[in-house]
C-alpha atoms as a PDB file:
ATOM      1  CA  UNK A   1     107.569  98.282  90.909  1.00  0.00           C
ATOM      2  CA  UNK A   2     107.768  94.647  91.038  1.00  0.00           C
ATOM      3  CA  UNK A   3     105.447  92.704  88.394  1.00  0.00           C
ATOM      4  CA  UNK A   4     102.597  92.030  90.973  1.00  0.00           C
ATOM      5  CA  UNK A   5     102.179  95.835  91.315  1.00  0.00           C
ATOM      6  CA  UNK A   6     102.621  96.384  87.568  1.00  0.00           C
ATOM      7  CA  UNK A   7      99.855  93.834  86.967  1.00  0.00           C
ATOM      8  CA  UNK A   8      97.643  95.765  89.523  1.00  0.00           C
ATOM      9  CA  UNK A   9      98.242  98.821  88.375  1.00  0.00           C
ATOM     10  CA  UNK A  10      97.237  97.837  84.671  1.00  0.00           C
ATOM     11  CA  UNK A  11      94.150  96.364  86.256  1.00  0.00           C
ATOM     12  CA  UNK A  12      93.215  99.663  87.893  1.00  0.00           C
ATOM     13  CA  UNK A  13      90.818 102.238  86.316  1.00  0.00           C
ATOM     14  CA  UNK A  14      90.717 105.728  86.350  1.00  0.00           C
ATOM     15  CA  UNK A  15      87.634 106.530  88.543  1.00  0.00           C
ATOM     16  CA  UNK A  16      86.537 108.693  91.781  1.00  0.00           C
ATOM     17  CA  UNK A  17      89.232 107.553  93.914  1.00  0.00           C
ATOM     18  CA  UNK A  18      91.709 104.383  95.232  1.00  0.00           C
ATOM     19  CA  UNK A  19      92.733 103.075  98.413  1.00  0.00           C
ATOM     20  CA  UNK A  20      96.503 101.061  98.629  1.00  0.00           C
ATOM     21  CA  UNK A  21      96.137  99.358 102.077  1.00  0.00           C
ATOM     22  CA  UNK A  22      99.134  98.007 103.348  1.00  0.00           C
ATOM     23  CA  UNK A  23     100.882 100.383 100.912  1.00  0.00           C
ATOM     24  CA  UNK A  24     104.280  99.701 102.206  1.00  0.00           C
ATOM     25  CA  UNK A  25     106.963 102.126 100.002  1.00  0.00           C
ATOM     26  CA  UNK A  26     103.712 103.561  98.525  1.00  0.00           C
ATOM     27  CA  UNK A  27     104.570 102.370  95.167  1.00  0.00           C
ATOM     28  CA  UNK A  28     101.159 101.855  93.362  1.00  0.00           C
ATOM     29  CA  UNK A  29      99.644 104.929  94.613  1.00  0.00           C
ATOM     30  CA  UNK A  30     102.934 107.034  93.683  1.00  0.00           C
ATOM     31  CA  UNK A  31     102.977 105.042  90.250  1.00  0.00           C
ATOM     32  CA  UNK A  32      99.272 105.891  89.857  1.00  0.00           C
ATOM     33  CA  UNK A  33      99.897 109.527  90.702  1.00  0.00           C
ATOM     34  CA  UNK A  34     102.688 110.010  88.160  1.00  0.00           C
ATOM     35  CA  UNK A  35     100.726 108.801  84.896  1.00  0.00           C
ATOM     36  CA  UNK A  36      97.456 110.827  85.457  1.00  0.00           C
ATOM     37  CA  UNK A  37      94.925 109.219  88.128  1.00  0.00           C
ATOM     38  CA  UNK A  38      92.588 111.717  88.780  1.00  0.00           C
ATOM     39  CA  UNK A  39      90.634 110.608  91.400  1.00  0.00           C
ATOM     40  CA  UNK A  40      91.767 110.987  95.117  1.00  0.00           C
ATOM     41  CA  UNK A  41      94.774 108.500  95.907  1.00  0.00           C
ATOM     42  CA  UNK A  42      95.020 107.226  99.364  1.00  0.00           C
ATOM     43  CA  UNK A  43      98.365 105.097 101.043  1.00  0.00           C
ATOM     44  CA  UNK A  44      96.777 103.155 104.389  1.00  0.00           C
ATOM     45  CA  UNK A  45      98.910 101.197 106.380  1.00  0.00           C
ATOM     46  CA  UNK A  46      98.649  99.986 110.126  1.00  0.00           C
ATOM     47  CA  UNK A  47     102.516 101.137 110.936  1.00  0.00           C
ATOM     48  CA  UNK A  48     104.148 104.345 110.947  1.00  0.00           C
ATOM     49  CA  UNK A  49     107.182 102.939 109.294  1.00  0.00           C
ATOM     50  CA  UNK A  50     105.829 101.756 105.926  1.00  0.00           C
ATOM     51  CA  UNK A  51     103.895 104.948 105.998  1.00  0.00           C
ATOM     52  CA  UNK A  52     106.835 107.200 106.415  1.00  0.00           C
ATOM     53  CA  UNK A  53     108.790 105.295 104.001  1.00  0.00           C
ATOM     54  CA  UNK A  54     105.488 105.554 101.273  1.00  0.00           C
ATOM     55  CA  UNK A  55     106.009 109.404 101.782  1.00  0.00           C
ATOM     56  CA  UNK A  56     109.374 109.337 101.240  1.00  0.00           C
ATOM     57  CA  UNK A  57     108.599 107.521  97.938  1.00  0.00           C
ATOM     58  CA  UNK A  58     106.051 110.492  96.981  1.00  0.00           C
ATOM     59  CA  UNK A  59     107.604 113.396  97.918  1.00  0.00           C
ATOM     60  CA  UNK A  60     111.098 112.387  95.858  1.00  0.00           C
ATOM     61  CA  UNK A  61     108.320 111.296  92.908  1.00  0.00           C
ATOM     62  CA  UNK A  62     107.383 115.047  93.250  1.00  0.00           C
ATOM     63  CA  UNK A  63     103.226 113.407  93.718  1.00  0.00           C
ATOM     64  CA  UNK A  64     103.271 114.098  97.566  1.00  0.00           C
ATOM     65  CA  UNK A  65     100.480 116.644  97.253  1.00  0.00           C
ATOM     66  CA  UNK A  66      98.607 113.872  95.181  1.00  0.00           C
ATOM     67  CA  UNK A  67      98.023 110.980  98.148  1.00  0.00           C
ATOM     68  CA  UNK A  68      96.806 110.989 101.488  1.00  0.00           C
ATOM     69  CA  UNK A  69      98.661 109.047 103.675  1.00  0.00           C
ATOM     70  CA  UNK A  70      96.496 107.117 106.527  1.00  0.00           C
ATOM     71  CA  UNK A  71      97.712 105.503 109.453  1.00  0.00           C
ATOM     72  CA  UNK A  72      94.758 103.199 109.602  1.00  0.00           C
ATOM     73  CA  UNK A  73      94.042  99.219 110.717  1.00  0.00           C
ATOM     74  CA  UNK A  74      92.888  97.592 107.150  1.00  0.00           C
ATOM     75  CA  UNK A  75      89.734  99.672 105.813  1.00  0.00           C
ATOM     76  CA  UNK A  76      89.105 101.356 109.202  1.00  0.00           C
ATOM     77  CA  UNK A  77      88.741 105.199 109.192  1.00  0.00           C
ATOM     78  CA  UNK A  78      88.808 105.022 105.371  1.00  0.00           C
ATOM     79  CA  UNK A  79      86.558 107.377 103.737  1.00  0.00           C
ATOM     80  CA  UNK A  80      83.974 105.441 101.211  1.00  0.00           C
ATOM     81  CA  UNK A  81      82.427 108.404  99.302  1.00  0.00           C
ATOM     82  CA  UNK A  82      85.680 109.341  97.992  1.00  0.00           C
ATOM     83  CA  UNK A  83      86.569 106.002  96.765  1.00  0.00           C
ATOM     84  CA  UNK A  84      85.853 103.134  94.172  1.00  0.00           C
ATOM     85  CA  UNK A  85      88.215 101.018  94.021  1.00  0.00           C
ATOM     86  CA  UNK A  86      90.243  98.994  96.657  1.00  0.00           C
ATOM     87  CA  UNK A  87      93.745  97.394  96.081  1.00  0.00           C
ATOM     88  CA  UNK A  88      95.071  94.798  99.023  1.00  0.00           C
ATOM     89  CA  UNK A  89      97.807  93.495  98.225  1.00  0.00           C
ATOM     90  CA  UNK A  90     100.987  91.321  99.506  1.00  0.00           C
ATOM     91  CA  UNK A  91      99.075  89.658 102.438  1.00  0.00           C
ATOM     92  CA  UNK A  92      97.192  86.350 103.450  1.00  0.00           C
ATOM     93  CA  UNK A  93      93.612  85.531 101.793  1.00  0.00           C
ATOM     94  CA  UNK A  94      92.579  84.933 105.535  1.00  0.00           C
ATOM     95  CA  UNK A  95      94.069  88.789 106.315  1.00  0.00           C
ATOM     96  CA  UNK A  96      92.289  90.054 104.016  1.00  0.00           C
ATOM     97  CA  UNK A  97      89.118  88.611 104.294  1.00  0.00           C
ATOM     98  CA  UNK A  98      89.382  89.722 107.921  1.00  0.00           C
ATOM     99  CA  UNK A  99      89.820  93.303 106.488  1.00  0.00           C
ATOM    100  CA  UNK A 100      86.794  93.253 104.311  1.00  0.00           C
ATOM    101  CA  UNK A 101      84.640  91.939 107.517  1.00  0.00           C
ATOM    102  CA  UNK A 102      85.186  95.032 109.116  1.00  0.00           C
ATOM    103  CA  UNK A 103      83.909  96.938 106.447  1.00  0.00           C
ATOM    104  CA  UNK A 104      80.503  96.329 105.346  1.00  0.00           C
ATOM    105  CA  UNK A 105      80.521  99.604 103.103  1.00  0.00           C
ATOM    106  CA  UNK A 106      82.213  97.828 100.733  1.00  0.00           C
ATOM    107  CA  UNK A 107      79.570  95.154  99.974  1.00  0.00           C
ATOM    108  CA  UNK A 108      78.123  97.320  97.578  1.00  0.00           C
ATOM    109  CA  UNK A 109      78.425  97.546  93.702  1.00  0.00           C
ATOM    110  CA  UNK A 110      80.278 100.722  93.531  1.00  0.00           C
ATOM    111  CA  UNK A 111      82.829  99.502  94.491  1.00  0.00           C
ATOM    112  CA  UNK A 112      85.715  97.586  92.898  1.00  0.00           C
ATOM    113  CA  UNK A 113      88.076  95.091  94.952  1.00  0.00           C
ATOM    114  CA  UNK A 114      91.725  94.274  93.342  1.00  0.00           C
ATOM    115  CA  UNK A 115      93.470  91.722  95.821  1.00  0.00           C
ATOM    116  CA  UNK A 116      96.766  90.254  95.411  1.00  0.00           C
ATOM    117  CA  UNK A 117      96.398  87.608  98.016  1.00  0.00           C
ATOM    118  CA  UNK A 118     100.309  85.583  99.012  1.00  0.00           C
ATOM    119  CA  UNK A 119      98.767  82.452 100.661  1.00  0.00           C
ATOM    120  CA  UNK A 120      95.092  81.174 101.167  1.00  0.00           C
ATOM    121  CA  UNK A 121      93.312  82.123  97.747  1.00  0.00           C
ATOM    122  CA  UNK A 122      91.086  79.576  98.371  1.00  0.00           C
ATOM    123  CA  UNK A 123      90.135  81.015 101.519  1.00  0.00           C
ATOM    124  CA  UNK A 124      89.332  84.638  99.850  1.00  0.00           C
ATOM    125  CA  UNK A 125      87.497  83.401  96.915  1.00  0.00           C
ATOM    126  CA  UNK A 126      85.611  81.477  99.485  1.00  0.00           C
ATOM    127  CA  UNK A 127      84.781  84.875 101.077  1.00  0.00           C
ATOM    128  CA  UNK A 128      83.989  86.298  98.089  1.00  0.00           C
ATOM    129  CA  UNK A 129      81.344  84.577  96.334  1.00  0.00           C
ATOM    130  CA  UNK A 130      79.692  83.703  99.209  1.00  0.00           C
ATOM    131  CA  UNK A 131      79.041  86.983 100.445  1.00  0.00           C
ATOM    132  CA  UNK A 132      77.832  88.127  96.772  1.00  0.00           C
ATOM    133  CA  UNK A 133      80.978  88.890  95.095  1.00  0.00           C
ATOM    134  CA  UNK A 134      81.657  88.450  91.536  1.00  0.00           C
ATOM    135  CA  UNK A 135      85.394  86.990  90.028  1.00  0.00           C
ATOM    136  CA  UNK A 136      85.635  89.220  87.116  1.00  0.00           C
ATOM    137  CA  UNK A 137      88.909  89.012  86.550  1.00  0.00           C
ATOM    138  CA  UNK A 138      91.898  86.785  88.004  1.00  0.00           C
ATOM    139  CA  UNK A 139      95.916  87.262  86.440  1.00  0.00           C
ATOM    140  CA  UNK A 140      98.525  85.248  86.819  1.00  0.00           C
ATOM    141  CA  UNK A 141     101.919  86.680  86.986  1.00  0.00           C
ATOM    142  CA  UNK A 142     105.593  85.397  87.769  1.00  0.00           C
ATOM    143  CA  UNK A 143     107.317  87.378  90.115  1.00  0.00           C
ATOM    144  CA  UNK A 144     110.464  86.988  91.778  1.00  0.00           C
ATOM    145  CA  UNK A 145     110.413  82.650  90.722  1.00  0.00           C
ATOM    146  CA  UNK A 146     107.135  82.204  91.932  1.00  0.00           C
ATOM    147  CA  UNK A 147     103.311  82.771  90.655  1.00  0.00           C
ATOM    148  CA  UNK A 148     100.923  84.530  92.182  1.00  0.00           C
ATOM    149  CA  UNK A 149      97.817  85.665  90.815  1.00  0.00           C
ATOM    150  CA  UNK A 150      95.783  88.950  90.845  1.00  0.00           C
ATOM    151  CA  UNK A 151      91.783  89.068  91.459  1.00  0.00           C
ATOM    152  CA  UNK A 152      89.696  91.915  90.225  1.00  0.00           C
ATOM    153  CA  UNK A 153      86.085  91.504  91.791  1.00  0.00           C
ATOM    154  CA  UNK A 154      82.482  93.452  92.341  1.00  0.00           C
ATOM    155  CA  UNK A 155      79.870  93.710  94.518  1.00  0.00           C
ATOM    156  CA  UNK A 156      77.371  91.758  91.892  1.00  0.00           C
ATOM    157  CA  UNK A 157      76.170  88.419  93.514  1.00  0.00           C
ATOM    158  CA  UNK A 158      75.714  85.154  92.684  1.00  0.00           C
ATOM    159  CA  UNK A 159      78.302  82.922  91.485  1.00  0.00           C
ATOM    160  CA  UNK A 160      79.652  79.431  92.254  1.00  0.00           C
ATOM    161  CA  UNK A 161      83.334  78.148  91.731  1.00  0.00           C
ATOM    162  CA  UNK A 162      84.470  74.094  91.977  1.00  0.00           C
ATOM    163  CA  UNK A 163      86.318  72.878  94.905  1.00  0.00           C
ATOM    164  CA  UNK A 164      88.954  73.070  92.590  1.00  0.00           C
ATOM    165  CA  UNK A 165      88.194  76.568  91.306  1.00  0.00           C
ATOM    166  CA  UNK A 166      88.825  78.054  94.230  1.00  0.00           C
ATOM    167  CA  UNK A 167      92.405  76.955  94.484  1.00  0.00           C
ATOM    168  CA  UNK A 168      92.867  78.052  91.013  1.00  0.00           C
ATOM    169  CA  UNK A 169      90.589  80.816  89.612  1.00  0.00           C
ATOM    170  CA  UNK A 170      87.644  80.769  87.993  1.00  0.00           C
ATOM    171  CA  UNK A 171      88.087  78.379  84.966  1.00  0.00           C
ATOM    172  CA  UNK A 172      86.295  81.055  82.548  1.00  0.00           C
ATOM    173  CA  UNK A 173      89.109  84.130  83.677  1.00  0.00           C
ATOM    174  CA  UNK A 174      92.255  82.003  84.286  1.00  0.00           C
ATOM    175  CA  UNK A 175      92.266  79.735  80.877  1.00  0.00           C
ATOM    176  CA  UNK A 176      93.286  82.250  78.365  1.00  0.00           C
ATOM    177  CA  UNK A 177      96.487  83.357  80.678  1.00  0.00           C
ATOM    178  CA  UNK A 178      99.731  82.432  79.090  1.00  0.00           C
ATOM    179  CA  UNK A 179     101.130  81.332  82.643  1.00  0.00           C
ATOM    180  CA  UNK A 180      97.618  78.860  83.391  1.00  0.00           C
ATOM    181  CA  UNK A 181      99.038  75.561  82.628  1.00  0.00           C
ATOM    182  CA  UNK A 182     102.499  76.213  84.433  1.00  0.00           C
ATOM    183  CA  UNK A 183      99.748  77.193  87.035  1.00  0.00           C
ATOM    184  CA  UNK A 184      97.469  74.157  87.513  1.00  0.00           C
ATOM    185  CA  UNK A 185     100.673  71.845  87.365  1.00  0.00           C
ATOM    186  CA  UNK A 186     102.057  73.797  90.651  1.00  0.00           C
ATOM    187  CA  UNK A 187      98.335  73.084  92.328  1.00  0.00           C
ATOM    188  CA  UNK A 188      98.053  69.432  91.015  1.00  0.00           C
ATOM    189  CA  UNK A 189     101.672  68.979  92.426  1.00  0.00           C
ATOM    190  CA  UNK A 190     100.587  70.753  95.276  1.00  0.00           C
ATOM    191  CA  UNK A 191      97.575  68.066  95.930  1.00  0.00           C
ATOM    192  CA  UNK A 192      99.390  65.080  94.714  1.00  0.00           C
ATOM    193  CA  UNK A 193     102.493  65.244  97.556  1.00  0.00           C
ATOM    194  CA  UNK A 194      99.347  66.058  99.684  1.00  0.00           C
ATOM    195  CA  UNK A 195      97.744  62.713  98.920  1.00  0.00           C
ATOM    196  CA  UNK A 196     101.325  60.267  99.278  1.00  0.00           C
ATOM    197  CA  UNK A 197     101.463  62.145 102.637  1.00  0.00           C
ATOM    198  CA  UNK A 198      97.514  61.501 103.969  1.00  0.00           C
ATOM    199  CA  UNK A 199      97.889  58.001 102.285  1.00  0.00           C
ATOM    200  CA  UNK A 200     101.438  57.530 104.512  1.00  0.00           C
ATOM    201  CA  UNK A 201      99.933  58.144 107.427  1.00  0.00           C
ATOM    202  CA  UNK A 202      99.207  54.763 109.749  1.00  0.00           C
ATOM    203  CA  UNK A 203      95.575  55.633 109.932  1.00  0.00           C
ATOM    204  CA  UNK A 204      94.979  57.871 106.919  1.00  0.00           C
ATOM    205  CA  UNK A 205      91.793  60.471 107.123  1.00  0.00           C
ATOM    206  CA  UNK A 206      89.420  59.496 104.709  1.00  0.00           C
ATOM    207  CA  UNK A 207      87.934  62.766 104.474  1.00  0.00           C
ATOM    208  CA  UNK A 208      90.595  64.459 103.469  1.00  0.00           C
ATOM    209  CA  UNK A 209      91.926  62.320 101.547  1.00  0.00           C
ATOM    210  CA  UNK A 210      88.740  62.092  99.449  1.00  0.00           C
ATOM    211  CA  UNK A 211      88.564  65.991  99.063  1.00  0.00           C
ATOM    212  CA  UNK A 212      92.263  66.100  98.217  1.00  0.00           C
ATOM    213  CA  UNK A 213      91.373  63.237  95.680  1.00  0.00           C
ATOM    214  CA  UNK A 214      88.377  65.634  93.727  1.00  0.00           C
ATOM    215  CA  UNK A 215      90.422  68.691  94.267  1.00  0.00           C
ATOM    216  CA  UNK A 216      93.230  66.875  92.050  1.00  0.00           C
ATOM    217  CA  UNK A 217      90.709  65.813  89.560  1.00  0.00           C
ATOM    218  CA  UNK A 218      89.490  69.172  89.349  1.00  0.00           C
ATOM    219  CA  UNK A 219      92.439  70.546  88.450  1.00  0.00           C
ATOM    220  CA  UNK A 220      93.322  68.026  85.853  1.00  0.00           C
ATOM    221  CA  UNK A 221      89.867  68.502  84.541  1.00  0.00           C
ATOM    222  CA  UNK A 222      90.601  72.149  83.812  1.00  0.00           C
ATOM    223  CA  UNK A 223      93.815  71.538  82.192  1.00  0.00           C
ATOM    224  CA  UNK A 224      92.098  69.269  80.144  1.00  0.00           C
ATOM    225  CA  UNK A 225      90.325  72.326  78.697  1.00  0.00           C
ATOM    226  CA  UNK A 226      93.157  74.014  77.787  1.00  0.00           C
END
């Protein structure tokens, strides 16, 4: 597995069951399988190509018997009493907040959410907290030259990030990771070329400029902390 699946994996907890949608080669569920998950295992994908390749994985892994392989849209058709904890990984934060509209079941406390989003964090944490969602834990890993990071979250309510938080992580789960300044560099880079290009514009937009402007201070706020 690559490190983004090894760091969900490690985040995962034995319990009544997990869902892998968009499992792809089926890796985490198959990984999962082979080092003693007891609950029910389930590999969801939308195509019947990742799917047959994720049962390919399992049945040469010797686990085939172990997962149950869905040909499913996001959450639909998945079975919620036999679950508690939902992994979505290796897609956009505005994919998978479209997922997790669909499925209202899941706005409940028993269940635990570990997303790997690839673009639009911001947009997911958004989603999150304010539809009572709880940032319990957010990872940063390296993988393949680039960073991502990892969010662990629960049905639990009330809690408020920064402007800047949400482009980051929660200050209070992101600043003991070893990768968190390396992190908040790549975002305040990330808002600085965004400010030279507002501020080249003939007729800059002061809006955005001023939100880029106390996104940036944000950010160098938090690594102040570190």
């Amino acid at each position: 597995m690559n490190k983004r699946l090894e760091t969900i994996a490690d985040m995962v907890q034995n319990g009544r069951g997990l869902i892998d949608v968009g499992t792809d080669h089926g890796y985490l569920p198959v990984w999962l399988a082979r080092r003693g998950y007891t609950g029910f295992l389930f590999a969801s994908d939308i195509n019947d190509a990742p799917l047959a390749s994720a049962r390919k994985t399992a049945r040469e892994a010797l686990v085939e018997d172990r997962i149950e392989f869905l040909l499913r849209d996001g959450l639909d058709g998945c079975p919620p009493e036999k679950i508690d904890t939902i992994v979505i990984a290796g897609m956009g934060g505005d994919l998978i907040c479209r997922i997790l509209d669909r499925a209202e079941w899941c706005l409940n406390e028993a269940y635990t959410l570990i997303l790997q989003p690839m673009t639009k964090a911001e947009v997911l944490r958004y989603w999150l907290v304010n539809n009572g969602f709880s940032l319990q834990e957010e990872r940063i890993v390296r993988d393949g030259g680039k960073l991502y990071q990892v969010i662990r979250s629960r049905y639990t309510g009330n809690m408020s990030l920064s402007d800047a938080e949400l482009f980051a992580g929660a200050f209070e789960n992101i600043g003991a990771e070893p990768l968190c300044a390396e992190w908040l560099d790549s975002l305040i880079l990330r808002f600085e070329k965004e400010e030279r290009g507002l501020l080249s514009a003939e007729m800059p937009e002061e809006g955005r400029l001023s939100i880029c402007r106390s996104i940036k201070r944000g950010l160098l706020e938090m690594k102040g902390k570190l």
